[in-house]
C-alpha atoms as a PDB file:
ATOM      1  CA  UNK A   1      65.953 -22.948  -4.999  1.00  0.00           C
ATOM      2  CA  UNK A   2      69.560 -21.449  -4.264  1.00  0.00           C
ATOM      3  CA  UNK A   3      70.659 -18.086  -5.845  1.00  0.00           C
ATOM      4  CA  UNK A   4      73.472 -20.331  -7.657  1.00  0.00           C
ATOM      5  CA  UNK A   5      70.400 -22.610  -9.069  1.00  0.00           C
ATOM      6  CA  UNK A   6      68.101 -19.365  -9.729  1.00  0.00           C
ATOM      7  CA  UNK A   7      71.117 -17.841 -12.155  1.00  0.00           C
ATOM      8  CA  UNK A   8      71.699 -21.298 -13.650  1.00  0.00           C
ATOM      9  CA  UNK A   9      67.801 -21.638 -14.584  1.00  0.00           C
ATOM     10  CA  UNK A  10      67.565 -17.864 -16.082  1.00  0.00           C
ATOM     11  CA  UNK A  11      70.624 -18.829 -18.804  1.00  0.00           C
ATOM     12  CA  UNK A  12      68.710 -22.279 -19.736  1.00  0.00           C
ATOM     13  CA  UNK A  13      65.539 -20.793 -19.823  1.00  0.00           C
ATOM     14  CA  UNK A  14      65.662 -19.141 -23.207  1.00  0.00           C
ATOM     15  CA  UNK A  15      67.415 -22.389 -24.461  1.00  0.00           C
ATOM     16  CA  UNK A  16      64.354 -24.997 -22.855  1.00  0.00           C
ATOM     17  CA  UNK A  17      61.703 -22.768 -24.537  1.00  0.00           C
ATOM     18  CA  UNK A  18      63.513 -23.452 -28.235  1.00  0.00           C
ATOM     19  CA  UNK A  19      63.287 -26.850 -27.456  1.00  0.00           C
ATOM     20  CA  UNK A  20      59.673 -26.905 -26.520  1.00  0.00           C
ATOM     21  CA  UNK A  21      59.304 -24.882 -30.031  1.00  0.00           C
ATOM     22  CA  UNK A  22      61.149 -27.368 -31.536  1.00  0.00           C
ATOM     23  CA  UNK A  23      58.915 -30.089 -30.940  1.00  0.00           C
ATOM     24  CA  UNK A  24      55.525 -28.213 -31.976  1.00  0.00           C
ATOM     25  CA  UNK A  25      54.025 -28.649 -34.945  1.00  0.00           C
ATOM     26  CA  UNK A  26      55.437 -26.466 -38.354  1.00  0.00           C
ATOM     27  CA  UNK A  27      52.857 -23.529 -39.798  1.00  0.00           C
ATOM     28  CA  UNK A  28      52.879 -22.515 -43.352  1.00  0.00           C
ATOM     29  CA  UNK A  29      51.739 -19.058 -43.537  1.00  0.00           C
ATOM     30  CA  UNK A  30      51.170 -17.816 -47.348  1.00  0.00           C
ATOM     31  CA  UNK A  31      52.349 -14.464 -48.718  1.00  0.00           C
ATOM     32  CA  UNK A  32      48.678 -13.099 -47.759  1.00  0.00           C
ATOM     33  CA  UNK A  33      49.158 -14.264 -44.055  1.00  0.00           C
ATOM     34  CA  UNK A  34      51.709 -12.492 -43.929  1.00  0.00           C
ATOM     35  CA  UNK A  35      50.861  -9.295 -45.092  1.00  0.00           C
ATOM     36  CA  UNK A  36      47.593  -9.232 -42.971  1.00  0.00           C
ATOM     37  CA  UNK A  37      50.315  -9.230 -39.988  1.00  0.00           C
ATOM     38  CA  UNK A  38      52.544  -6.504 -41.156  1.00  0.00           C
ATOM     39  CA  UNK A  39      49.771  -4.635 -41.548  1.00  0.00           C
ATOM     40  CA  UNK A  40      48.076  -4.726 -38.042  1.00  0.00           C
ATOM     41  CA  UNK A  41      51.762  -4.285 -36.689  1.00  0.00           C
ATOM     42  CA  UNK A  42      51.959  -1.267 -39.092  1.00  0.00           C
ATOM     43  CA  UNK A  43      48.701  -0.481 -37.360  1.00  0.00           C
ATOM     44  CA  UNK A  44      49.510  -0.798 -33.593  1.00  0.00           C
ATOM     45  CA  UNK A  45      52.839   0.404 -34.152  1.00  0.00           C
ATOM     46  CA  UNK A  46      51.039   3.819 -35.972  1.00  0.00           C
ATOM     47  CA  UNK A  47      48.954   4.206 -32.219  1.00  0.00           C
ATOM     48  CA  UNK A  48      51.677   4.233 -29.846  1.00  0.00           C
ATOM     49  CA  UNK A  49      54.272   7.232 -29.547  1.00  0.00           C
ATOM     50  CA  UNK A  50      57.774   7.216 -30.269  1.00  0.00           C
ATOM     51  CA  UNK A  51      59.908   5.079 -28.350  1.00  0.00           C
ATOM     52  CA  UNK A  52      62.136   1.734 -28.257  1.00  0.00           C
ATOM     53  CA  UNK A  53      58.278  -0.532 -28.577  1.00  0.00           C
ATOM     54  CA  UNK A  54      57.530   1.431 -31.603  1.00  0.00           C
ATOM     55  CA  UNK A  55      60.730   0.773 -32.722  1.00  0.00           C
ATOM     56  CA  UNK A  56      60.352  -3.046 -32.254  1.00  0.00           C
ATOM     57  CA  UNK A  57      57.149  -3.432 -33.632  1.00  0.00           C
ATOM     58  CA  UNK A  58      58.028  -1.380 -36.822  1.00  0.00           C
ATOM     59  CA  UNK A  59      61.349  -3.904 -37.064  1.00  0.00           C
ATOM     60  CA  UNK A  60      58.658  -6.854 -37.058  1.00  0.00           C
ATOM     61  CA  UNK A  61      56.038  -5.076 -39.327  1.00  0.00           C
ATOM     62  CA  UNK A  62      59.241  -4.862 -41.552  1.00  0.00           C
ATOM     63  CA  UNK A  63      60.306  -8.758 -41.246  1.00  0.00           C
ATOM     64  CA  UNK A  64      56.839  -9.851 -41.850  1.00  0.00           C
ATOM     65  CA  UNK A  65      56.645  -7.677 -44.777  1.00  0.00           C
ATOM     66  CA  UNK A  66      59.843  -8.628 -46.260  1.00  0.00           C
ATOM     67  CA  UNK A  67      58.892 -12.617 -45.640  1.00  0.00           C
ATOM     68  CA  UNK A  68      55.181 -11.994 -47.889  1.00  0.00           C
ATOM     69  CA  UNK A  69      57.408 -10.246 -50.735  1.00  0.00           C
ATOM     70  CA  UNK A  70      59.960 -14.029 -50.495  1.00  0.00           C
ATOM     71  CA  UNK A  71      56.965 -16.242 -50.153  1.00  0.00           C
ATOM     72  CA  UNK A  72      55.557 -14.793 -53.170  1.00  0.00           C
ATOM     73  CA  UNK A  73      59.104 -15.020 -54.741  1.00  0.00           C
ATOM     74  CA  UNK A  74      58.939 -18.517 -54.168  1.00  0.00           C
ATOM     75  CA  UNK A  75      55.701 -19.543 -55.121  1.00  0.00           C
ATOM     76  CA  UNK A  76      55.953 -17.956 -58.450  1.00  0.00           C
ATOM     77  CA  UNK A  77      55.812 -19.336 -61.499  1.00  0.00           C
ATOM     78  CA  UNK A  78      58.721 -17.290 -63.133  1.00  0.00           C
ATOM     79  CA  UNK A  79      61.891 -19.193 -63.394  1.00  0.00           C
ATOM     80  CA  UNK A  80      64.906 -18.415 -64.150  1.00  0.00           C
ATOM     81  CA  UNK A  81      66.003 -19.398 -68.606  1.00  0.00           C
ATOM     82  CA  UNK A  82      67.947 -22.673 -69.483  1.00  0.00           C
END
């Protein structure tokens, strides 16, 4: 493989593994799920010392724990008046 075909392959890369995602199977995680994962990444991110991978895990601790508090939004009974 060419340097030209190399460079083409690392820009399409990122793009072929969506489309491998794309094709697999959808998971439901429930609100519980995902609170058990932002709390190990709470967890691992609490081991390591400051520094950009602390950073990212915290970031994902966050997402997953903002995604358990909007799952349980939307599997709640309360709805809004008529």
């Amino acid at each position: 493989m060419g340097i030209r075909e190399e460079k083409m392959f690392s820009r399409t890369r990122p793009l072929l593994e969506r489309c491998v995602m794309m094709n697999s199977p959808t998971t439901y995680l429930t609100k519980e799920e995902f609170q058990e994962i932002a709390a190990a990444k709470f967890e691992e991110a609490a081991t390591l010392p400051p520094g950009y991978q602390k950073q990212e895990i915290l970031r994902s601790a966050e997402n997953f724990r903002r995604l358990a508090e909007m799952n349980g939004w939307l599997s709640s009974e309360l709805r809004a008046p008529k």
